[in-house]
N, C-alpha and C. Protein backbone atom coordinates (compact mmCIF):
# COMPACT_ATOMS: atom_id res chain seq x y z
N UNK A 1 16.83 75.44 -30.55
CA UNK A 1 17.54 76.59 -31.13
C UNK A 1 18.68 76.09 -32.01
N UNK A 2 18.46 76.83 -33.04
CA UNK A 2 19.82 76.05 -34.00
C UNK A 2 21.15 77.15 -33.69
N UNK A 3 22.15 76.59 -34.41
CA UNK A 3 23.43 77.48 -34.22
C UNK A 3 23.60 78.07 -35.45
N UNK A 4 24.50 79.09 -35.01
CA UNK A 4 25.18 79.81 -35.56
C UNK A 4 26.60 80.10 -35.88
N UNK A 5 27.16 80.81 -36.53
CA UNK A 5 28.74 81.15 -36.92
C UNK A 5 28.22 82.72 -37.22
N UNK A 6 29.45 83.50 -37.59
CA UNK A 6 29.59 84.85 -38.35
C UNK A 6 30.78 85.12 -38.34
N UNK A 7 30.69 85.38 -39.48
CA UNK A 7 32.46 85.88 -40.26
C UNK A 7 32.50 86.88 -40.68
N UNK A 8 33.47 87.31 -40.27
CA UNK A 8 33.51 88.67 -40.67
C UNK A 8 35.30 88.25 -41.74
N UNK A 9 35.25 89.07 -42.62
CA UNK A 9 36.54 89.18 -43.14
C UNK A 9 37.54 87.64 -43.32
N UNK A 10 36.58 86.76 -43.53
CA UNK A 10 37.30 85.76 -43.04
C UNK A 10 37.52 84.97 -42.50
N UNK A 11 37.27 85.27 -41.21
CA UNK A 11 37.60 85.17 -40.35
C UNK A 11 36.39 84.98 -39.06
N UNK A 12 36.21 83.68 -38.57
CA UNK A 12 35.26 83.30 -37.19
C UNK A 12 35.41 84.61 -36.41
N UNK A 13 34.04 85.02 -36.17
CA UNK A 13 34.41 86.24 -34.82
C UNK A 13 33.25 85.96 -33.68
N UNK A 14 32.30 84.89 -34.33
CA UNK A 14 30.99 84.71 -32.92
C UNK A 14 30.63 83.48 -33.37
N UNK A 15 30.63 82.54 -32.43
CA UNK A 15 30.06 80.96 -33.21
C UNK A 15 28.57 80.78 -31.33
N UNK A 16 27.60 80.71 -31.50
CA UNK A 16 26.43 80.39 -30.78
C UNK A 16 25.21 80.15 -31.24
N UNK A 17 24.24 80.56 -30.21
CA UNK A 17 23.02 80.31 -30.67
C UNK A 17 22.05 80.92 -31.20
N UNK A 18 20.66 80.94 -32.06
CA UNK A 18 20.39 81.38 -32.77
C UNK A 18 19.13 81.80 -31.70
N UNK A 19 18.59 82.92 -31.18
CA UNK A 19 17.51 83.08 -30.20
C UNK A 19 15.81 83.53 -30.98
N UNK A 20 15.98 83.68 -31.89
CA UNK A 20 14.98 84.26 -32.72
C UNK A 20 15.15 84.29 -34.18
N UNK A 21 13.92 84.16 -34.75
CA UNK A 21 14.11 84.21 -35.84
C UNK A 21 12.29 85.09 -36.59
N UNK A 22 12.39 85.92 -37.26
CA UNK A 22 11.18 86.93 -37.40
C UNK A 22 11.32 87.15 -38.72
N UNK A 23 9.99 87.13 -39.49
CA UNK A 23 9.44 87.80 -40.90
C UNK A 23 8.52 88.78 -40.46
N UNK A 24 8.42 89.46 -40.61
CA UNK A 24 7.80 91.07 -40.24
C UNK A 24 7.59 90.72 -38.82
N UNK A 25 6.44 90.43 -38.27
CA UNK A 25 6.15 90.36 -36.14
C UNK A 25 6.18 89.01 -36.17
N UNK A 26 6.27 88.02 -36.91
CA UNK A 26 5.80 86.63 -36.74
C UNK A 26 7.07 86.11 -36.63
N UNK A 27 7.31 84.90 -35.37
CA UNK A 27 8.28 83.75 -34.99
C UNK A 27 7.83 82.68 -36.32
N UNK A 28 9.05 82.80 -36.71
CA UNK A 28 9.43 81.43 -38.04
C UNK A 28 10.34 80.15 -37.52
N UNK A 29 10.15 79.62 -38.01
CA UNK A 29 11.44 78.22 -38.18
C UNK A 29 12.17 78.46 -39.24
N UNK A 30 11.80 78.88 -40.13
CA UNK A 30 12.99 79.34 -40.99
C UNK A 30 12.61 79.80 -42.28
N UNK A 31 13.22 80.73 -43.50
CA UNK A 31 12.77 81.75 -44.28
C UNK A 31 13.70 81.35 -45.22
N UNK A 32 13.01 81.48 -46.46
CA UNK A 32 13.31 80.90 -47.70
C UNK A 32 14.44 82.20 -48.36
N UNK A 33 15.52 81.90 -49.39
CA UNK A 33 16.42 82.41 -49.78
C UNK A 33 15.60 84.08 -50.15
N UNK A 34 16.22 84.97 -50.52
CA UNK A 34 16.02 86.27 -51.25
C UNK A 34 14.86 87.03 -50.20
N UNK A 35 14.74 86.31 -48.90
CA UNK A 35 13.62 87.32 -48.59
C UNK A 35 14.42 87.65 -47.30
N UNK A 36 13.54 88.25 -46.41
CA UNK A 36 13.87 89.29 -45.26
C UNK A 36 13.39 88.72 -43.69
N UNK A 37 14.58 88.80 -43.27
CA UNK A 37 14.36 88.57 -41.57
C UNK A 37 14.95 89.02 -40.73
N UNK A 38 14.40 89.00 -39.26
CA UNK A 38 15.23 89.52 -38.51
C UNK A 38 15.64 88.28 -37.73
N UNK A 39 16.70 88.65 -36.92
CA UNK A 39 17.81 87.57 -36.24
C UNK A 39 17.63 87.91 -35.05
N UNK A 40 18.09 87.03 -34.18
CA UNK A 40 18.12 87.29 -32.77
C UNK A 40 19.35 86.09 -32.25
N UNK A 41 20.28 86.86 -31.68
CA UNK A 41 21.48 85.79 -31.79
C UNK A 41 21.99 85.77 -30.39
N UNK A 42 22.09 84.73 -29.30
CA UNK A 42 22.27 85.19 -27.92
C UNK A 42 24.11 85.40 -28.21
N UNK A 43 23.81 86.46 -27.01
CA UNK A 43 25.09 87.13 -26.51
C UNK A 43 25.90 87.82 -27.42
N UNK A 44 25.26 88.20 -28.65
CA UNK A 44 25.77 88.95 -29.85
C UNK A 44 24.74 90.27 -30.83
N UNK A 45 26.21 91.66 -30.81
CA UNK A 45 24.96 92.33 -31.30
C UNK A 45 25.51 93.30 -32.24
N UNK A 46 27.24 92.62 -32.40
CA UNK A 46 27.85 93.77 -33.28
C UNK A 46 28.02 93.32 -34.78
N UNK A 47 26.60 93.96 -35.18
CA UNK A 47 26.40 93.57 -36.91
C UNK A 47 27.16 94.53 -37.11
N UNK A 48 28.07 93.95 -38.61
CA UNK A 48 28.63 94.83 -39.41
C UNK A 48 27.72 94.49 -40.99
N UNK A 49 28.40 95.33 -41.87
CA UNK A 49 27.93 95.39 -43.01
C UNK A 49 28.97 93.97 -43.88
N UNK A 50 28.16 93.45 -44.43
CA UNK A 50 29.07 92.05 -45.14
C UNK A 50 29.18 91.03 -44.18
N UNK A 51 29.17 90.92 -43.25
CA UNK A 51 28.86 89.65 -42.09
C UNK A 51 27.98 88.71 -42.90
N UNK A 52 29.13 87.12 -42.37
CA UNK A 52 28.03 86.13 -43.32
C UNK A 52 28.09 85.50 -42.28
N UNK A 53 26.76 84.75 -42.10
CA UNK A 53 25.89 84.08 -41.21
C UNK A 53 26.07 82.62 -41.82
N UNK A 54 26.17 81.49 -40.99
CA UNK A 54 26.22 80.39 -41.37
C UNK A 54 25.49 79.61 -40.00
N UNK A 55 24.36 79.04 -40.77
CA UNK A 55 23.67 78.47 -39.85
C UNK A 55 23.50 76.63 -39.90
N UNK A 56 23.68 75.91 -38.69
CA UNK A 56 23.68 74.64 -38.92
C UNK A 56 23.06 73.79 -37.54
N UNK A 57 22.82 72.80 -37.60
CA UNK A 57 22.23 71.85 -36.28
C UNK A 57 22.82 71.00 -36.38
N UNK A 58 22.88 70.39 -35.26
CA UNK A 58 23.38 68.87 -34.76
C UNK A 58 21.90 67.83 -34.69
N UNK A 59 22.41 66.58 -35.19
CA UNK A 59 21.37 65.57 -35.81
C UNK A 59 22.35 64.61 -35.01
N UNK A 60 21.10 63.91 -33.80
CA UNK A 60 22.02 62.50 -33.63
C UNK A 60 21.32 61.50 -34.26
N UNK A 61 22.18 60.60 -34.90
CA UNK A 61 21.45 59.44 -36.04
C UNK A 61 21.86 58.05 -35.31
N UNK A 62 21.00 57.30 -35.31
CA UNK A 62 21.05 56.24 -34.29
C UNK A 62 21.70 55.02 -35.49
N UNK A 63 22.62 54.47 -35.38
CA UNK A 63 23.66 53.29 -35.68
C UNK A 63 21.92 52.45 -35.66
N UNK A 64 21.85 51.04 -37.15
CA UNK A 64 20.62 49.90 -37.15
C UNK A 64 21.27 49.13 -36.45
């Protein structure tokens, strides 16, 4: 599950995890710019209008 942020105004108001991710009924890994999905975000459910989503993962990179 990757993470999440959402800002509202500015301002951090929910930083977790990302529980779902959907293009019409179908589970994605992830959806290309300008198109449409639905979200599924644990322990969060108060969308507002203008909420920006910032999504990111942790990569551990092993030292040669």
């Amino acid at each position: 599950n990757d993470n999440i942020r959402v800002i509202r105004d500015g301002k951090l108001i929910y930083e977790g995890k990302v529980s779902s991710l959907k293009r019409f009924k179908e589970d994605i890994k992830e959806v290309n710019a300008d198109f449409e999905c639905g979200i599924g975000i644990e322990k969060f459910n108060d969308f507002k209008l203008k909420d920006i989503f910032e999504f990111y993962t942790f990569r551990e990179i092993k030292k040669k």
